[in-house]
PDB file of N, CA and C in Angstrom:
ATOM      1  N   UNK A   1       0.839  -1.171   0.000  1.00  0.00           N
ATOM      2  CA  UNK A   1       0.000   0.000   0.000  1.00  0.00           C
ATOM      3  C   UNK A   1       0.889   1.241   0.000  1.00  0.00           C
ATOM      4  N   UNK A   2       0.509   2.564  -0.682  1.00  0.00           N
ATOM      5  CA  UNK A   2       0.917   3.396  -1.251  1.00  0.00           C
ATOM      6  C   UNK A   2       0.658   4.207  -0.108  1.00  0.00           C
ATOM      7  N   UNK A   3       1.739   4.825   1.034  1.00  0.00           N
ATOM      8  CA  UNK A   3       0.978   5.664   2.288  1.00  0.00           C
ATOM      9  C   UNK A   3       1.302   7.235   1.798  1.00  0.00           C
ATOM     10  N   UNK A   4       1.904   7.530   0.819  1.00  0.00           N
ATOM     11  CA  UNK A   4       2.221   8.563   0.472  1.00  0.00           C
ATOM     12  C   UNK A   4       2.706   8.849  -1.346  1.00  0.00           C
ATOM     13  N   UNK A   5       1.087   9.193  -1.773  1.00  0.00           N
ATOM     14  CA  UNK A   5       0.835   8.649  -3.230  1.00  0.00           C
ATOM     15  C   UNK A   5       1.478  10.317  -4.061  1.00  0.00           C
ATOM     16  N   UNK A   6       2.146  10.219  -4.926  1.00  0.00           N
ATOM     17  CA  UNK A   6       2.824  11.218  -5.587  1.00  0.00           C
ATOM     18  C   UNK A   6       2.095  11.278  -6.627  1.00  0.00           C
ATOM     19  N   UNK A   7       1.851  12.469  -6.883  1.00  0.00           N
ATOM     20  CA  UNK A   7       1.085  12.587  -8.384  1.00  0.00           C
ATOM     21  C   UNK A   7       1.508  14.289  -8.502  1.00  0.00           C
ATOM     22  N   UNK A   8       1.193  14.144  -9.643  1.00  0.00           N
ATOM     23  CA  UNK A   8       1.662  15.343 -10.612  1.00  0.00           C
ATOM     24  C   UNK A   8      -0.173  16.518 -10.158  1.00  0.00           C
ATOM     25  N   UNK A   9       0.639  17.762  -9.929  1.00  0.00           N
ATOM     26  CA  UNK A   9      -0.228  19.073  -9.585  1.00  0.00           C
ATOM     27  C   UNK A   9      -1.209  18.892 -10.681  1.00  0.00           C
ATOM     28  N   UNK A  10      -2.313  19.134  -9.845  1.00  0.00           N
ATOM     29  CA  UNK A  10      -3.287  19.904 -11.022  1.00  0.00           C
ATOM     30  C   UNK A  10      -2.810  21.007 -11.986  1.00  0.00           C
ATOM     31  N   UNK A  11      -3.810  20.661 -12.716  1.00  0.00           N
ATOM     32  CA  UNK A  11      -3.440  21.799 -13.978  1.00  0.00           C
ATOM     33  C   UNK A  11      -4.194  23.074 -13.102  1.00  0.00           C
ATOM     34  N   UNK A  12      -5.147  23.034 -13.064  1.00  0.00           N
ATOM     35  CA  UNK A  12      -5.753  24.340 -12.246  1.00  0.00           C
ATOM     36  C   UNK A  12      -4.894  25.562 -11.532  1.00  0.00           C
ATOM     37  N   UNK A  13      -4.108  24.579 -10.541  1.00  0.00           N
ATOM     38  CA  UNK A  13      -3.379  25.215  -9.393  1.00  0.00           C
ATOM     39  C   UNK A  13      -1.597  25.590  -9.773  1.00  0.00           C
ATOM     40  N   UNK A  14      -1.292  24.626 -10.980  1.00  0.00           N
ATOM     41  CA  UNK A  14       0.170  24.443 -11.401  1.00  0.00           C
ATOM     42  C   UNK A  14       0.383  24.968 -12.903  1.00  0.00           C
ATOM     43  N   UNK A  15       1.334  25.174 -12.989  1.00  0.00           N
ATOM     44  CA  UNK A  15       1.990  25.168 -14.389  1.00  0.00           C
ATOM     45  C   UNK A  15       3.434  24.719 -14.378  1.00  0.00           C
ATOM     46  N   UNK A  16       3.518  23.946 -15.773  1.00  0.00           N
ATOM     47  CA  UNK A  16       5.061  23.345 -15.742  1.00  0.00           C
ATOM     48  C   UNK A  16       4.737  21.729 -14.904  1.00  0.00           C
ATOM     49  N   UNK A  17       5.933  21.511 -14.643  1.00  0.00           N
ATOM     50  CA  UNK A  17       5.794  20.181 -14.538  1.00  0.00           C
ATOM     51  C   UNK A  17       6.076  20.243 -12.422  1.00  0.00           C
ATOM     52  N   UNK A  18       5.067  19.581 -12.051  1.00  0.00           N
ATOM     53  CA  UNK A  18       5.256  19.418 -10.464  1.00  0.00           C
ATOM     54  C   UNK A  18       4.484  18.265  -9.901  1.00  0.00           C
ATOM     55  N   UNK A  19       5.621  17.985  -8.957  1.00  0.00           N
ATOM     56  CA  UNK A  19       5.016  16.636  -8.386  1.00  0.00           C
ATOM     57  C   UNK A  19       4.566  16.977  -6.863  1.00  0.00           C
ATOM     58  N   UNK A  20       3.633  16.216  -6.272  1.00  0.00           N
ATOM     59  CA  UNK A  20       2.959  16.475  -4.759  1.00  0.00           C
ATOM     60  C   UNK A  20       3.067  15.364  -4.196  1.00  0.00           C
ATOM     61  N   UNK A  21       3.371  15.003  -2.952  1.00  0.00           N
ATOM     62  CA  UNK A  21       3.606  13.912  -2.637  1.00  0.00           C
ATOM     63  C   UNK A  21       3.093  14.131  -1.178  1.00  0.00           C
ATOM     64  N   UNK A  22       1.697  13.779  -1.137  1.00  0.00           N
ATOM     65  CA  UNK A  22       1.389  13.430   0.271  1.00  0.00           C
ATOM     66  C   UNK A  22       1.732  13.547   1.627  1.00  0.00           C
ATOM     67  N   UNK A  23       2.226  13.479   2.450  1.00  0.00           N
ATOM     68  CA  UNK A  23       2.743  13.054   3.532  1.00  0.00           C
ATOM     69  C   UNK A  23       1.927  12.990   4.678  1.00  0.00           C
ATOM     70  N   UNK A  24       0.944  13.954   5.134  1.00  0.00           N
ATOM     71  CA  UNK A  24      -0.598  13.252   5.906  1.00  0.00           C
ATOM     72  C   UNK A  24      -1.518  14.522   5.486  1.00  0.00           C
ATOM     73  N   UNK A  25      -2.551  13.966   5.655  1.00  0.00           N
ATOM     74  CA  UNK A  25      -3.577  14.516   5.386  1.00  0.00           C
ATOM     75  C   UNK A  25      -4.296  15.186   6.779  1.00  0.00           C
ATOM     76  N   UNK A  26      -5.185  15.926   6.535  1.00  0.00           N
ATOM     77  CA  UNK A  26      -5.895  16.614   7.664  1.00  0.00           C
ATOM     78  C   UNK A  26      -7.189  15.454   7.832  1.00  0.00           C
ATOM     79  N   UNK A  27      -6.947  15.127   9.569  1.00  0.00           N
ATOM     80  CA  UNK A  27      -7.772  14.511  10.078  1.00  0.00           C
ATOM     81  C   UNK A  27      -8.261  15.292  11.315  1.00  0.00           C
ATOM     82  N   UNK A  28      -9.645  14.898  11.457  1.00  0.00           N
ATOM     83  CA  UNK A  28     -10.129  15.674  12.658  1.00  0.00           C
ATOM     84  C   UNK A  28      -9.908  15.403  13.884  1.00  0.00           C
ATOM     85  N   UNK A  29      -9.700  15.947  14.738  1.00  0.00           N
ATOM     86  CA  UNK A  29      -9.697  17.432  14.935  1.00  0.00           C
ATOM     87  C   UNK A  29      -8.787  18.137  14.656  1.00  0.00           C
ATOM     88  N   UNK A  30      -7.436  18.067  13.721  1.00  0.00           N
ATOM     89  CA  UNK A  30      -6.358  18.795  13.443  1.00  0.00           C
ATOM     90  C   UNK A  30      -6.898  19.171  12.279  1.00  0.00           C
ATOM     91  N   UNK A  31      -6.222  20.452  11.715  1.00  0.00           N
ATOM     92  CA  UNK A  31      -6.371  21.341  10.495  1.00  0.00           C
ATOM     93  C   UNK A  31      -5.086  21.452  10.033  1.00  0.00           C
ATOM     94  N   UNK A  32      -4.389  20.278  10.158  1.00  0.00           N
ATOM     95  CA  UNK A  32      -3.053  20.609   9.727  1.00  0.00           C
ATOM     96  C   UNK A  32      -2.614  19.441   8.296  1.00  0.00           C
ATOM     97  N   UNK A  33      -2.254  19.840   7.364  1.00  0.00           N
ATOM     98  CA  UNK A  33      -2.240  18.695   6.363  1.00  0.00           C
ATOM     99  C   UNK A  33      -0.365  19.137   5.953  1.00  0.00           C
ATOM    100  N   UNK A  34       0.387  18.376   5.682  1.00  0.00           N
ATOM    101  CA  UNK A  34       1.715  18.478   4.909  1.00  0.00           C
ATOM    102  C   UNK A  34       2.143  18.074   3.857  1.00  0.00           C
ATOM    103  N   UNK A  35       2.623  18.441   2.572  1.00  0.00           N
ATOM    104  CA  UNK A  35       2.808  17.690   1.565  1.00  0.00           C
ATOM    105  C   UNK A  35       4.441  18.024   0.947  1.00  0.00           C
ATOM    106  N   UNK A  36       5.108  17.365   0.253  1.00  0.00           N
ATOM    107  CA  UNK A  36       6.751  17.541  -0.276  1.00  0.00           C
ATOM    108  C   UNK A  36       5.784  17.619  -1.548  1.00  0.00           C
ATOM    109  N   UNK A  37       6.921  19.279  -2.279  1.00  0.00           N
ATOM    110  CA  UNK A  37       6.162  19.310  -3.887  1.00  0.00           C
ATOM    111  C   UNK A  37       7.338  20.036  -4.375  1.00  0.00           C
ATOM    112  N   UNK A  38       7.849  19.546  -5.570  1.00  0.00           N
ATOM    113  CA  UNK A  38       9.051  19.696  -6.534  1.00  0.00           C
ATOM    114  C   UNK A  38       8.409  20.524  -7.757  1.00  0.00           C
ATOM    115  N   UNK A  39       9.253  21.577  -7.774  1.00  0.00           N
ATOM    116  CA  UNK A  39       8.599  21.772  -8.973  1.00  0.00           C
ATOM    117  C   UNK A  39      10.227  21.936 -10.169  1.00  0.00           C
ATOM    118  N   UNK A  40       9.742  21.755 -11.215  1.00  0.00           N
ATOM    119  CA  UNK A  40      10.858  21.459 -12.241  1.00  0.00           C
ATOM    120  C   UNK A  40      11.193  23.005 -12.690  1.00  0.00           C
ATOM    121  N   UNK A  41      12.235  23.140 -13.546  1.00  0.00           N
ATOM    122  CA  UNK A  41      12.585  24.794 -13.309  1.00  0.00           C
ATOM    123  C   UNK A  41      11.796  24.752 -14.387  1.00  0.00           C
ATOM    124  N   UNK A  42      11.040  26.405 -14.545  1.00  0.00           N
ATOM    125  CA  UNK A  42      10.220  26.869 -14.498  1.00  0.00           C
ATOM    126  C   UNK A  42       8.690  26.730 -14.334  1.00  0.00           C
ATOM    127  N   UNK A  43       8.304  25.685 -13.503  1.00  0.00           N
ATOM    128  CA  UNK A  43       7.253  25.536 -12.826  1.00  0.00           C
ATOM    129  C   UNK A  43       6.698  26.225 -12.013  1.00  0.00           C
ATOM    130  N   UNK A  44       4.941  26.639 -11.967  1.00  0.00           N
ATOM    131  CA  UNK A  44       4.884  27.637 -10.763  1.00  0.00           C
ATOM    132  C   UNK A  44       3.582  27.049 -10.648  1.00  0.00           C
ATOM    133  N   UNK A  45       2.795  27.720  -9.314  1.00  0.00           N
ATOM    134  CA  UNK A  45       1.633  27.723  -8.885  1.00  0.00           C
ATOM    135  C   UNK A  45       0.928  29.354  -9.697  1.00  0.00           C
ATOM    136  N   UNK A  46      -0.052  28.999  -9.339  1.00  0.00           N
ATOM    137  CA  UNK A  46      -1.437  30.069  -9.507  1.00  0.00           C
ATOM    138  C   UNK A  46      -1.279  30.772  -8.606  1.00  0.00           C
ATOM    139  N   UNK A  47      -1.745  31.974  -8.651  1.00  0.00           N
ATOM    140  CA  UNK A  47      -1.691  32.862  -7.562  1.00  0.00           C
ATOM    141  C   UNK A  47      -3.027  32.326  -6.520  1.00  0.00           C
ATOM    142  N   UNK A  48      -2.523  31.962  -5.397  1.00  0.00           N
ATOM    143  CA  UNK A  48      -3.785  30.664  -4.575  1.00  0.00           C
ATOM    144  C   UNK A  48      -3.427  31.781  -3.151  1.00  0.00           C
ATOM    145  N   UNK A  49      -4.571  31.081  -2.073  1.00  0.00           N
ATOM    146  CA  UNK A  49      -4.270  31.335  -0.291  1.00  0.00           C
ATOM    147  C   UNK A  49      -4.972  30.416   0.252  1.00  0.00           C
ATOM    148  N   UNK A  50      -4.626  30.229   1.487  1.00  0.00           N
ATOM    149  CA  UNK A  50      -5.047  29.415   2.165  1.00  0.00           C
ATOM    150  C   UNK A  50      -5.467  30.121   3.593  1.00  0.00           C
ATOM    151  N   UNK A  51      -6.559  29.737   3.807  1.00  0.00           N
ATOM    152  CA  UNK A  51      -7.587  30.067   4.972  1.00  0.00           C
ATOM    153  C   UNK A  51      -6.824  30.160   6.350  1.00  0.00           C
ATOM    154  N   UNK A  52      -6.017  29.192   6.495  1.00  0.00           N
ATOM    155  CA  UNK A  52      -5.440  29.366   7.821  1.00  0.00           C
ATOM    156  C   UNK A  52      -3.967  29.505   7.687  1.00  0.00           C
ATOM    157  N   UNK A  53      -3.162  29.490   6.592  1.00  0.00           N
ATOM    158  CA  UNK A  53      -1.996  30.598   6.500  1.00  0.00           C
ATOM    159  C   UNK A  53      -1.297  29.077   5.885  1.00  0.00           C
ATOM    160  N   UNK A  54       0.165  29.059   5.449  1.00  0.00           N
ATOM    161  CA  UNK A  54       1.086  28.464   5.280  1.00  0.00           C
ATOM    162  C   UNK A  54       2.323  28.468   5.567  1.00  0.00           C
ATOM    163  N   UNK A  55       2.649  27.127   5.767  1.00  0.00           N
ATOM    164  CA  UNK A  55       4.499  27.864   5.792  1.00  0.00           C
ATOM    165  C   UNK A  55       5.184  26.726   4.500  1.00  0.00           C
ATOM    166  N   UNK A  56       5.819  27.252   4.528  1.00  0.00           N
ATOM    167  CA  UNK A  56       7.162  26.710   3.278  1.00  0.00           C
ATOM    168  C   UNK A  56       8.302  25.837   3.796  1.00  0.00           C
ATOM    169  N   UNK A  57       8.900  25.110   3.825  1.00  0.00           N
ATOM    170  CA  UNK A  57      10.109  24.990   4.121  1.00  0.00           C
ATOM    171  C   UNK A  57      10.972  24.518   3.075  1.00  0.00           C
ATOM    172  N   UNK A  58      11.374  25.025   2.506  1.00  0.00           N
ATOM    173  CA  UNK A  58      12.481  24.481   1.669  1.00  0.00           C
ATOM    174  C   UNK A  58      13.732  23.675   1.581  1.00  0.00           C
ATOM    175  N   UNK A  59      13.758  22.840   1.193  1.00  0.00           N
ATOM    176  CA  UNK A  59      14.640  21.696   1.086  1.00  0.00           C
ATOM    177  C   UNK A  59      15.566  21.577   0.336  1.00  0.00           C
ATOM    178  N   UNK A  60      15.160  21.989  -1.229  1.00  0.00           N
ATOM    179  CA  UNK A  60      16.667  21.625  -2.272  1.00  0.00           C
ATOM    180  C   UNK A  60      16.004  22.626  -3.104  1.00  0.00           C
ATOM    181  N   UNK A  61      17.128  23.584  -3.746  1.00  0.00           N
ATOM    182  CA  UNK A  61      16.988  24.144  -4.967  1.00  0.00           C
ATOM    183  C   UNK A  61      16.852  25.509  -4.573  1.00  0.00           C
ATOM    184  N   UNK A  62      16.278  26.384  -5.837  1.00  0.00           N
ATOM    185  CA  UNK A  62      16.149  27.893  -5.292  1.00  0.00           C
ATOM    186  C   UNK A  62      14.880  28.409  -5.932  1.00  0.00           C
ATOM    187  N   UNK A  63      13.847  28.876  -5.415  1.00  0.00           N
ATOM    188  CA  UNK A  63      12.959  29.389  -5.984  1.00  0.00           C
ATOM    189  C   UNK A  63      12.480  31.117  -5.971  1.00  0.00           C
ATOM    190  N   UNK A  64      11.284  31.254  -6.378  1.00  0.00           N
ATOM    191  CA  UNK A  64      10.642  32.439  -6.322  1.00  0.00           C
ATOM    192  C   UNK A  64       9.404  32.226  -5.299  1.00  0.00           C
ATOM    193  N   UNK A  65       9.294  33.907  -5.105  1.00  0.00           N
ATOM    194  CA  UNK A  65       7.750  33.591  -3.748  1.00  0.00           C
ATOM    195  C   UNK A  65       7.217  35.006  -4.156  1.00  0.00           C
ATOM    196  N   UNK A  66       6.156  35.537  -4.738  1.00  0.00           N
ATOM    197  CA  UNK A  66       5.852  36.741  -4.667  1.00  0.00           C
ATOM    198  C   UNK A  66       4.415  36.806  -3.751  1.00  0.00           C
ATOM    199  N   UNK A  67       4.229  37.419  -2.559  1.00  0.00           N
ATOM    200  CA  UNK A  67       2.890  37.893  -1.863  1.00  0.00           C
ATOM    201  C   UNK A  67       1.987  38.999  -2.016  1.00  0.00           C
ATOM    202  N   UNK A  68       1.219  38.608  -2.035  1.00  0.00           N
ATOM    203  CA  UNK A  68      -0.028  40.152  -2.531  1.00  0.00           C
ATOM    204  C   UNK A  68       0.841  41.537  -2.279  1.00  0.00           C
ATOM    205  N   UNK A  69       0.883  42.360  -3.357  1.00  0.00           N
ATOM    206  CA  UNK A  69       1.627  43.993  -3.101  1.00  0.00           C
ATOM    207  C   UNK A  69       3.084  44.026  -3.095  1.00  0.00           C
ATOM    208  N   UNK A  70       4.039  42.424  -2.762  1.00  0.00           N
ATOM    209  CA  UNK A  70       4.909  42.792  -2.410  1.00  0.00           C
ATOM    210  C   UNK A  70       6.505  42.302  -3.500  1.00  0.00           C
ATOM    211  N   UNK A  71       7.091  42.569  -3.406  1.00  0.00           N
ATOM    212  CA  UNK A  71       8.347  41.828  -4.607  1.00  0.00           C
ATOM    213  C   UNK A  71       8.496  40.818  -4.338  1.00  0.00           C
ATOM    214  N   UNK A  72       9.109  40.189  -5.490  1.00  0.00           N
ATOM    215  CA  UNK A  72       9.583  38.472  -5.796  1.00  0.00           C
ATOM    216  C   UNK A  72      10.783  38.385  -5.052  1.00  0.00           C
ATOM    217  N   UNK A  73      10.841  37.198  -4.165  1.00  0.00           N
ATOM    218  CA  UNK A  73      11.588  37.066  -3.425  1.00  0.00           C
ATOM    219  C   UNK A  73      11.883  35.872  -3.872  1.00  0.00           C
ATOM    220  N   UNK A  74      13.271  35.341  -3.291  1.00  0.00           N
ATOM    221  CA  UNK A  74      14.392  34.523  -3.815  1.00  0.00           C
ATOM    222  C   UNK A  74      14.267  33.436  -2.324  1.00  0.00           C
ATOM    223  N   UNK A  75      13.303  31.976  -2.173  1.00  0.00           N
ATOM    224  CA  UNK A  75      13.884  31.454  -1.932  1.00  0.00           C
ATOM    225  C   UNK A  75      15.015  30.417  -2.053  1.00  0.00           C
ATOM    226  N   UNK A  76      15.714  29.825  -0.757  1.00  0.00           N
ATOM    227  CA  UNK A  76      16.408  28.542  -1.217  1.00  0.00           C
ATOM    228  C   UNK A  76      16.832  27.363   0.337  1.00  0.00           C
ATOM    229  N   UNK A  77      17.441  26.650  -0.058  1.00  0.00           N
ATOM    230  CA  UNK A  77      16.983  25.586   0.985  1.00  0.00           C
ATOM    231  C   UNK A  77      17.704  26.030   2.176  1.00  0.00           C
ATOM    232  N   UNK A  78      16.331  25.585   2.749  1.00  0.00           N
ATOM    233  CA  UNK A  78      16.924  26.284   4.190  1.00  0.00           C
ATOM    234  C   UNK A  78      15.843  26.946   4.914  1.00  0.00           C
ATOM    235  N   UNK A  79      15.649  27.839   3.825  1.00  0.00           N
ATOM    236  CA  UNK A  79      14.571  29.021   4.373  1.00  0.00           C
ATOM    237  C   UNK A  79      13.267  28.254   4.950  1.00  0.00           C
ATOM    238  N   UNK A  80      12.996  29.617   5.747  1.00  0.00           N
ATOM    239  CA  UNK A  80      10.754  28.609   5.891  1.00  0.00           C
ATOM    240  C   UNK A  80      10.719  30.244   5.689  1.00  0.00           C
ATOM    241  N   UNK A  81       9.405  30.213   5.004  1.00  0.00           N
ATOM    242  CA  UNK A  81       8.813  31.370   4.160  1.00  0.00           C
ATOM    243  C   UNK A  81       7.223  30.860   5.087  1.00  0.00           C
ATOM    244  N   UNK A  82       6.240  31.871   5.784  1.00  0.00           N
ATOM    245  CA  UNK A  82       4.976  31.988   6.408  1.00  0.00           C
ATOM    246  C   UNK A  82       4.431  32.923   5.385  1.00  0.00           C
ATOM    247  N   UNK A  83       3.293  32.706   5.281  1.00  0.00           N
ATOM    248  CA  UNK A  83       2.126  32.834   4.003  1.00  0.00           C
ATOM    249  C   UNK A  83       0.738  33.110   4.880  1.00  0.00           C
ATOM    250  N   UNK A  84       0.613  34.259   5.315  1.00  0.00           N
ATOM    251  CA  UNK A  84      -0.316  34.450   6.474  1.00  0.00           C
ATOM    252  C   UNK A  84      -2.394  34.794   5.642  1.00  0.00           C
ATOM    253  N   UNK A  85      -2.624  34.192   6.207  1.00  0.00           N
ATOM    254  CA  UNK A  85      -4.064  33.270   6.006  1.00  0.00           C
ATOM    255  C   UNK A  85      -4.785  34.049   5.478  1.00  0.00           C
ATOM    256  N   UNK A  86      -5.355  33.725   3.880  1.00  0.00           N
ATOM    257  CA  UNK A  86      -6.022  34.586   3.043  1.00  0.00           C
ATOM    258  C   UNK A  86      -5.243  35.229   2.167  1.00  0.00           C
ATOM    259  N   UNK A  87      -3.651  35.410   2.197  1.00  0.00           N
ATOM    260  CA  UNK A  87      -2.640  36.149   1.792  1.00  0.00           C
ATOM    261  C   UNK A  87      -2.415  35.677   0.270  1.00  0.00           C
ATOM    262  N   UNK A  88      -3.284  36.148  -0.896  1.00  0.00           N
ATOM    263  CA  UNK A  88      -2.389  35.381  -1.890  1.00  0.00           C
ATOM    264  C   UNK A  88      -1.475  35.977  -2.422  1.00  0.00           C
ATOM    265  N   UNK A  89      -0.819  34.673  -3.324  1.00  0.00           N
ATOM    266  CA  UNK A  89       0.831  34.413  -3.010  1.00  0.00           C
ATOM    267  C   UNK A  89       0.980  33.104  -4.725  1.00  0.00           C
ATOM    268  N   UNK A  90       1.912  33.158  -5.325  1.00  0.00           N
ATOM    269  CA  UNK A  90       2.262  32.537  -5.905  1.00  0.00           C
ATOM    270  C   UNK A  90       4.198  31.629  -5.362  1.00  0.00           C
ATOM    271  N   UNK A  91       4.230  30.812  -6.181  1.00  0.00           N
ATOM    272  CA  UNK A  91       5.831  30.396  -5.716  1.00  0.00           C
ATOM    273  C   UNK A  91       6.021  29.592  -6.837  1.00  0.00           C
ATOM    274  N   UNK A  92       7.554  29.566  -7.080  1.00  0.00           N
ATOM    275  CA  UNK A  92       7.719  28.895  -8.644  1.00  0.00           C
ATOM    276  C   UNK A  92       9.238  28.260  -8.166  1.00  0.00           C
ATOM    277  N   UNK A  93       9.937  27.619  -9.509  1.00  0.00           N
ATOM    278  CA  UNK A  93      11.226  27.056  -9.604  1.00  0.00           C
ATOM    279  C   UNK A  93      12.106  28.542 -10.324  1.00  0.00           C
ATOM    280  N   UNK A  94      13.250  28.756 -10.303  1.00  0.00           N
ATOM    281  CA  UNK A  94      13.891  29.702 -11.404  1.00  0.00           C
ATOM    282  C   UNK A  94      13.717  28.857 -12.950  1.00  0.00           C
ATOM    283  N   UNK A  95      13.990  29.707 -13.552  1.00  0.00           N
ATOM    284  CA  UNK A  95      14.121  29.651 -15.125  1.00  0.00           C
ATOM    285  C   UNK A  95      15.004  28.146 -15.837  1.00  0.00           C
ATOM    286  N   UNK A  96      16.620  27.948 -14.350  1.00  0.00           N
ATOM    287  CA  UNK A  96      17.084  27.442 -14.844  1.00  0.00           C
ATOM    288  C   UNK A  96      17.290  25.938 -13.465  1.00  0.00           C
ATOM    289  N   UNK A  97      16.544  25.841 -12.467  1.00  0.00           N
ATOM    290  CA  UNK A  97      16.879  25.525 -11.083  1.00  0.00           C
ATOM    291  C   UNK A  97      15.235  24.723 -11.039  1.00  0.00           C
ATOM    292  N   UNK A  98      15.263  23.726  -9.933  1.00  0.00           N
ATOM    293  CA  UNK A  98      14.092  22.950  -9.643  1.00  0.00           C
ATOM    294  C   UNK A  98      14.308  23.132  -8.140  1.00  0.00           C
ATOM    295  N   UNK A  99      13.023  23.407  -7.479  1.00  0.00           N
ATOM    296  CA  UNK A  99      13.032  23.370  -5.949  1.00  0.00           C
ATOM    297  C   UNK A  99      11.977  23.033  -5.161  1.00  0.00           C
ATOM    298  N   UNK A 100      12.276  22.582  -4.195  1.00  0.00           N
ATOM    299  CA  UNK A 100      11.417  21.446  -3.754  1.00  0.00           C
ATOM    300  C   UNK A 100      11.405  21.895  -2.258  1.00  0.00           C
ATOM    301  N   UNK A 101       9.913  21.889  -1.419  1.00  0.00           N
ATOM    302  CA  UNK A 101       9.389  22.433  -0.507  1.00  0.00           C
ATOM    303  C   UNK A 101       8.680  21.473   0.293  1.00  0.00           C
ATOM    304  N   UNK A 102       8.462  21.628   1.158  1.00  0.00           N
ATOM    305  CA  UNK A 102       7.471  21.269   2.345  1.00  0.00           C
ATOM    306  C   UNK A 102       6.400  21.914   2.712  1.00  0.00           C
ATOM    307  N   UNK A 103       5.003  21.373   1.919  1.00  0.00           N
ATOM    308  CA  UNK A 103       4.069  22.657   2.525  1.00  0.00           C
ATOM    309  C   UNK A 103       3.154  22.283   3.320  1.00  0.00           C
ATOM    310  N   UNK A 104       3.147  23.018   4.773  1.00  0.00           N
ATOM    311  CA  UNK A 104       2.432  22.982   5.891  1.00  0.00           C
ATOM    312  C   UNK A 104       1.329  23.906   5.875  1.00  0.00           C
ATOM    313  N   UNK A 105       0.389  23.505   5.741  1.00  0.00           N
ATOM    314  CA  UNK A 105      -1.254  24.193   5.651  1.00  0.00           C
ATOM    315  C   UNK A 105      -2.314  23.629   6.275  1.00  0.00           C
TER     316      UNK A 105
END
């Protein structure tokens, strides 16, 4: 059995090529779900938010993060980037780089 099933982003939410990979899901009474998601260089998300905020943690590679109003920022591994609730926000790979995150929501 597959406890942590990888599949490729929606088209909706993604562009470029990105993989999501599970790691638990939100069960009740927690509101907390985590997933590892790679995205290939130049891959990005939609400009999205999430209700009760996010954090990032970054693992390998170097990406982009731009938040409502504010400039594109340069992450890379290491960093944790907070995405405060309702805040939208896009995040991508560079042009020439793939980077891969931890997202806690």
């Amino acid at each position: 059995m597959d406890l942590h099933p990888l599949k490729h982003g929606s088209e909706e939410l993604f562009w470029g090529t990105v993989r999501v990979e599970t790691l638990f899901s939100v069960s009740e009474p927690a509101r907390v779900s985590l997933a590892s998601v790679t995205f290939e260089p130049r891959a990005r998300t939609a400009r999205n938010n999430h209700a009760l905020g996010q954090h990032l943690i970054v693992s390998a590679g170097t990406g982009w993060i731009q938040k409502r109003g504010g400039p594109v920022e340069e992450m890379r591994q290491g960093d944790v980037v907070w995405i405060y609730p309702g805040e939208k926000h896009w995040h991508a790979a560079l042009p020439t780089t793939s980077v891969m995150h931890n997202a806690f929501q």
